[in-house]
PDB file of N, CA and C in Angstrom:
ATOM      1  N   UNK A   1     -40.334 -26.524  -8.930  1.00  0.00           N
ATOM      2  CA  UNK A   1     -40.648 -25.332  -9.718  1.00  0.00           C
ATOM      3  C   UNK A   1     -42.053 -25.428 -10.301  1.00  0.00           C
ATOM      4  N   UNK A   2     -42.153 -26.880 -11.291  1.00  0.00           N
ATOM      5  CA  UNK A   2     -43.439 -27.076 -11.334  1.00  0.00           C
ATOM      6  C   UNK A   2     -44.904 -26.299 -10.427  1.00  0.00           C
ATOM      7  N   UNK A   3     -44.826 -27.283  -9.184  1.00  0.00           N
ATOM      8  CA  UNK A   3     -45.806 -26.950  -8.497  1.00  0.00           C
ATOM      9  C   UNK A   3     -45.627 -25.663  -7.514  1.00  0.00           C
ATOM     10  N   UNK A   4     -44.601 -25.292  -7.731  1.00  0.00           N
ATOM     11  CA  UNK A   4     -44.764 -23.646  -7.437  1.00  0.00           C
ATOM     12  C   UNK A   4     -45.835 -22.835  -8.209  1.00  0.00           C
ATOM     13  N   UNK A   5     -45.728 -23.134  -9.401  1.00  0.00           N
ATOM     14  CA  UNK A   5     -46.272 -22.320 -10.204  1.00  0.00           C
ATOM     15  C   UNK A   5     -47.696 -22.756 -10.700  1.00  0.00           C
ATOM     16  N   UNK A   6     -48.163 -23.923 -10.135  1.00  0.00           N
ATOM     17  CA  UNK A   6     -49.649 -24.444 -10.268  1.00  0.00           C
ATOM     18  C   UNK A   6     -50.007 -23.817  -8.800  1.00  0.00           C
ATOM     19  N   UNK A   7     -49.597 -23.254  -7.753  1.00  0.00           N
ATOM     20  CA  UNK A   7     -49.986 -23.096  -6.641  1.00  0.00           C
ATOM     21  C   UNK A   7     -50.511 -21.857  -6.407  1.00  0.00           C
ATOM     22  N   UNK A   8     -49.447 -21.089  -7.411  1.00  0.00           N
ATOM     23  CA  UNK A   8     -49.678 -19.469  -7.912  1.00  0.00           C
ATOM     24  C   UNK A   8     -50.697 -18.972  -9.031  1.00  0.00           C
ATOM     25  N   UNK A   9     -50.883 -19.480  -9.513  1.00  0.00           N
ATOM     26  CA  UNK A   9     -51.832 -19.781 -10.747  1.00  0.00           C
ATOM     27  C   UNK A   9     -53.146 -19.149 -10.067  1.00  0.00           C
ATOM     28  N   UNK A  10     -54.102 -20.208  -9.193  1.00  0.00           N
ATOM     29  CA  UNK A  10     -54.999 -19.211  -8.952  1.00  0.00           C
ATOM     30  C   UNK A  10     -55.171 -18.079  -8.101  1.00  0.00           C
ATOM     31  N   UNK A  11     -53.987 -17.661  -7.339  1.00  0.00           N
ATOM     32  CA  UNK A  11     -53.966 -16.658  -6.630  1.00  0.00           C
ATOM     33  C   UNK A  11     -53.590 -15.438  -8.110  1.00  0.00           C
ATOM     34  N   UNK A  12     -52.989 -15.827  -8.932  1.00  0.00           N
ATOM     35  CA  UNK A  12     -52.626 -14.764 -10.557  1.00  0.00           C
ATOM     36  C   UNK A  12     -53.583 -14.442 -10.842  1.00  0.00           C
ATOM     37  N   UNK A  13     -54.743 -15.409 -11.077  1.00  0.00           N
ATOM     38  CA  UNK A  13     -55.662 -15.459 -11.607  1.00  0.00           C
ATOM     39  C   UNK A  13     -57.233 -14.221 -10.982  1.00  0.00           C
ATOM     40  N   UNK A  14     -56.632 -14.793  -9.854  1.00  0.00           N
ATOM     41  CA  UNK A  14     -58.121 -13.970  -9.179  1.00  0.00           C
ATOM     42  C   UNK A  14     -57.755 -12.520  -8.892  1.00  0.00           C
ATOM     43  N   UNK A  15     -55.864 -12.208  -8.937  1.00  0.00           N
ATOM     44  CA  UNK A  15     -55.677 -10.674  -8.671  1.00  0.00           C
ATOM     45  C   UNK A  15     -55.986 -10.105 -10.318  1.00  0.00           C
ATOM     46  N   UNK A  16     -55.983 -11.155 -10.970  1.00  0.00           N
ATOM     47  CA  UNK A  16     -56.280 -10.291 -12.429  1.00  0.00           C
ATOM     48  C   UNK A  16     -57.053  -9.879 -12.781  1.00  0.00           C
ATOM     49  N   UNK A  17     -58.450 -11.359 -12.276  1.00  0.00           N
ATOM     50  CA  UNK A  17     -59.746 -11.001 -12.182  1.00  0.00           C
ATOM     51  C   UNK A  17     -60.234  -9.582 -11.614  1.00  0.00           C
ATOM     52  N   UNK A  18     -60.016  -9.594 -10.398  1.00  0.00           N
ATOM     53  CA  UNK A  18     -60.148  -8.372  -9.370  1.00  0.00           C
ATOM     54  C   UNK A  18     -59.651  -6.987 -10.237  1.00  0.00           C
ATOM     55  N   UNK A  19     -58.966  -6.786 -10.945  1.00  0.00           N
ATOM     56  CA  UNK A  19     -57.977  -5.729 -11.748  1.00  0.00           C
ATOM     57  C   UNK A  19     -59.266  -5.450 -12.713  1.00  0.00           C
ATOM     58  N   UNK A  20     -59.098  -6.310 -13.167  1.00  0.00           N
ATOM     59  CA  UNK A  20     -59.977  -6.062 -14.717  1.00  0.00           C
ATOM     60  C   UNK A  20     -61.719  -5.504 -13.789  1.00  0.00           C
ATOM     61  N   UNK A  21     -62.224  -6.365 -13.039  1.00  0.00           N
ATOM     62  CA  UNK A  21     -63.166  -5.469 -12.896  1.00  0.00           C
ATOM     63  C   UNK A  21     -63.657  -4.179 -12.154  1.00  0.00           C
ATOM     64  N   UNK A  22     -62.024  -4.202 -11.148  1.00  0.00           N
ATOM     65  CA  UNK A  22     -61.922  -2.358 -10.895  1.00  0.00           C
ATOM     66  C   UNK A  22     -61.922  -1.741 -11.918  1.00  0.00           C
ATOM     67  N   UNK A  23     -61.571  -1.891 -13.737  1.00  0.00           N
ATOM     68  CA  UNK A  23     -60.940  -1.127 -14.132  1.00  0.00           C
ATOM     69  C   UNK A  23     -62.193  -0.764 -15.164  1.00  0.00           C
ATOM     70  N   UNK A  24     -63.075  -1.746 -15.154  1.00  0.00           N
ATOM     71  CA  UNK A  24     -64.467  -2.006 -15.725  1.00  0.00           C
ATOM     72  C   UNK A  24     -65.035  -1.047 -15.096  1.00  0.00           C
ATOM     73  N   UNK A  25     -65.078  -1.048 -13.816  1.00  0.00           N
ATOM     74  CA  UNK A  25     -66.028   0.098 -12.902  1.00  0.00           C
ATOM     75  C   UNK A  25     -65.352   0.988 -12.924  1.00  0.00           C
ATOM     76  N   UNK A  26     -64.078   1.688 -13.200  1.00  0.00           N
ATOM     77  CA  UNK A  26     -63.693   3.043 -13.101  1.00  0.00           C
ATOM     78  C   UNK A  26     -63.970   3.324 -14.596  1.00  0.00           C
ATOM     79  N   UNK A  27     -63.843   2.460 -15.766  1.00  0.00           N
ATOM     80  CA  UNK A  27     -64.139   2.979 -17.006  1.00  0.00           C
ATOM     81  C   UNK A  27     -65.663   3.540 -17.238  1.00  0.00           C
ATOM     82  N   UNK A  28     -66.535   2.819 -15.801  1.00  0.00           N
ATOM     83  CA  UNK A  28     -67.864   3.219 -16.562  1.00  0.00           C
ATOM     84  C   UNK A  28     -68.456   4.466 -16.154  1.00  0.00           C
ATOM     85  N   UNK A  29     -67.513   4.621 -14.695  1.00  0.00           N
ATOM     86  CA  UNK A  29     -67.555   5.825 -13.936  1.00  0.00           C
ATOM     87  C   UNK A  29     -67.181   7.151 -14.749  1.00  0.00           C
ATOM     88  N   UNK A  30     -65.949   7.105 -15.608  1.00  0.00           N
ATOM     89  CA  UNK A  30     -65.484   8.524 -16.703  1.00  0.00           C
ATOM     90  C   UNK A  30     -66.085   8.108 -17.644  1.00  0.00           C
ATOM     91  N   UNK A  31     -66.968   6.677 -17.890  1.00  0.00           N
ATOM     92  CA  UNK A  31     -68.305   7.260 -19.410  1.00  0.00           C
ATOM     93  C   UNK A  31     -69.194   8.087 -18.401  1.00  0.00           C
ATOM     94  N   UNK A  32     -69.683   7.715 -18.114  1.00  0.00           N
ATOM     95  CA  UNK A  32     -70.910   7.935 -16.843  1.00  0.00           C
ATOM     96  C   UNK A  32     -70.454  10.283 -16.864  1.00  0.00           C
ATOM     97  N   UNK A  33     -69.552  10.037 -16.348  1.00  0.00           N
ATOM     98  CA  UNK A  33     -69.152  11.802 -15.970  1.00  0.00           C
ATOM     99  C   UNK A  33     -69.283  12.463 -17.612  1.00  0.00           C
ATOM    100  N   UNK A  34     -68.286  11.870 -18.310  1.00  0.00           N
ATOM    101  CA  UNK A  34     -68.335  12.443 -19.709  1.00  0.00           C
ATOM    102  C   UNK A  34     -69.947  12.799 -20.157  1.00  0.00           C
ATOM    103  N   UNK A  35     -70.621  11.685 -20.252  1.00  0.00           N
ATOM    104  CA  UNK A  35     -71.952  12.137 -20.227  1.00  0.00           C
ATOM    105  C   UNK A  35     -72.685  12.810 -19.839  1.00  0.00           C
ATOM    106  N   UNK A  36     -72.520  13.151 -18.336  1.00  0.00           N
ATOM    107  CA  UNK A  36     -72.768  14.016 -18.005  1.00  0.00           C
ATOM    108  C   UNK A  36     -72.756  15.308 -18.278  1.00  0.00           C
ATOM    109  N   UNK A  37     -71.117  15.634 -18.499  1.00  0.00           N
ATOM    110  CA  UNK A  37     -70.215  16.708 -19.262  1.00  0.00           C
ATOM    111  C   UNK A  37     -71.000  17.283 -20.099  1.00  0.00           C
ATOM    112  N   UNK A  38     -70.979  16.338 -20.593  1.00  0.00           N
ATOM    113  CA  UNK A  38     -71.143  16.845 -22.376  1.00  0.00           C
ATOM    114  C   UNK A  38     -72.415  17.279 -22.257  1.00  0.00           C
ATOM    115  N   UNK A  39     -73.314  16.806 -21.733  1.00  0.00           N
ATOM    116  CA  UNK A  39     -74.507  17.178 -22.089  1.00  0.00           C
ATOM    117  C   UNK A  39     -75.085  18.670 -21.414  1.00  0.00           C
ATOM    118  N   UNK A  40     -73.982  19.160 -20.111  1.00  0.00           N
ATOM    119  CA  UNK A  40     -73.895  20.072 -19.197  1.00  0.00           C
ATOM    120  C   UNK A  40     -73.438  21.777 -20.568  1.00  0.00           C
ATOM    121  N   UNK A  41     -72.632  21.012 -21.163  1.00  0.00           N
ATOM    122  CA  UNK A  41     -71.784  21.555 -22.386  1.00  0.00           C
ATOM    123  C   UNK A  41     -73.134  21.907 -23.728  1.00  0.00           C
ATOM    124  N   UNK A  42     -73.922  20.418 -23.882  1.00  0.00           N
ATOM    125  CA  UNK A  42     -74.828  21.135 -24.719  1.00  0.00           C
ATOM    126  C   UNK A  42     -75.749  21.895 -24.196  1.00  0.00           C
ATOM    127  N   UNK A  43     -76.604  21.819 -22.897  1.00  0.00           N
ATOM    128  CA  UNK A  43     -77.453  22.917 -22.335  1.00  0.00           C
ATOM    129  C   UNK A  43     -77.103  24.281 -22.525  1.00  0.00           C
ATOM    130  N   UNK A  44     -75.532  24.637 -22.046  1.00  0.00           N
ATOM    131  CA  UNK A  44     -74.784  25.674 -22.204  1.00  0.00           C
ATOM    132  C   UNK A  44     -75.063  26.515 -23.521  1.00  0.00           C
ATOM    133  N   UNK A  45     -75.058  25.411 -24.433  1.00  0.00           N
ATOM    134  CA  UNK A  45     -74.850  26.178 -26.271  1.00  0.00           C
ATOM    135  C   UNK A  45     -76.239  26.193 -26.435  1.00  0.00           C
ATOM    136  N   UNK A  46     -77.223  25.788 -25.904  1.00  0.00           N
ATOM    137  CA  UNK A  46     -78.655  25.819 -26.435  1.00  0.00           C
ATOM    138  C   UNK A  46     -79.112  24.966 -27.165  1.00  0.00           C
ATOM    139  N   UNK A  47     -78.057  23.641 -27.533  1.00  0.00           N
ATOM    140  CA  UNK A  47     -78.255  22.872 -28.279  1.00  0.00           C
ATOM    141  C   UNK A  47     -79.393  21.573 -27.264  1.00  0.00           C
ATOM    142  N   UNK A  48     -79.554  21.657 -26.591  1.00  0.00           N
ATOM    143  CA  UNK A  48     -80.366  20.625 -25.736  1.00  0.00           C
ATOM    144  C   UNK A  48     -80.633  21.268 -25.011  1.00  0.00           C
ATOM    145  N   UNK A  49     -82.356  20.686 -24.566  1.00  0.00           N
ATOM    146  CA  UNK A  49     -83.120  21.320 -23.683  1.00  0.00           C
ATOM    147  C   UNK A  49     -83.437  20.306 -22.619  1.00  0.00           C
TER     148      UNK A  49
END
């Protein structure tokens, strides 16, 4: 059981890794749009030129 679970360890490890930094790049992707947004939103009101 032990070394089952030292064997799995870094295969856990690197799908977590992999997770977290898809989730890094999709978070920066909806800042990234929002910004966009918004600022599409202030041109609209006249508030930014």
């Amino acid at each position: 059981m032990q070394n089952q679970l030292t064997t799995q360890t870094p295969v856990v490890n690197h799908l977590m890794g992999d997770y977290f930094e898809q989730s890094q790049k999709i978070m920066l992707q909806i800042q990234e749009q929002m910004r966009q947004q918004s600022e599409q939103i202030f041109k609209a009101m006249g508030l930014k030129s």
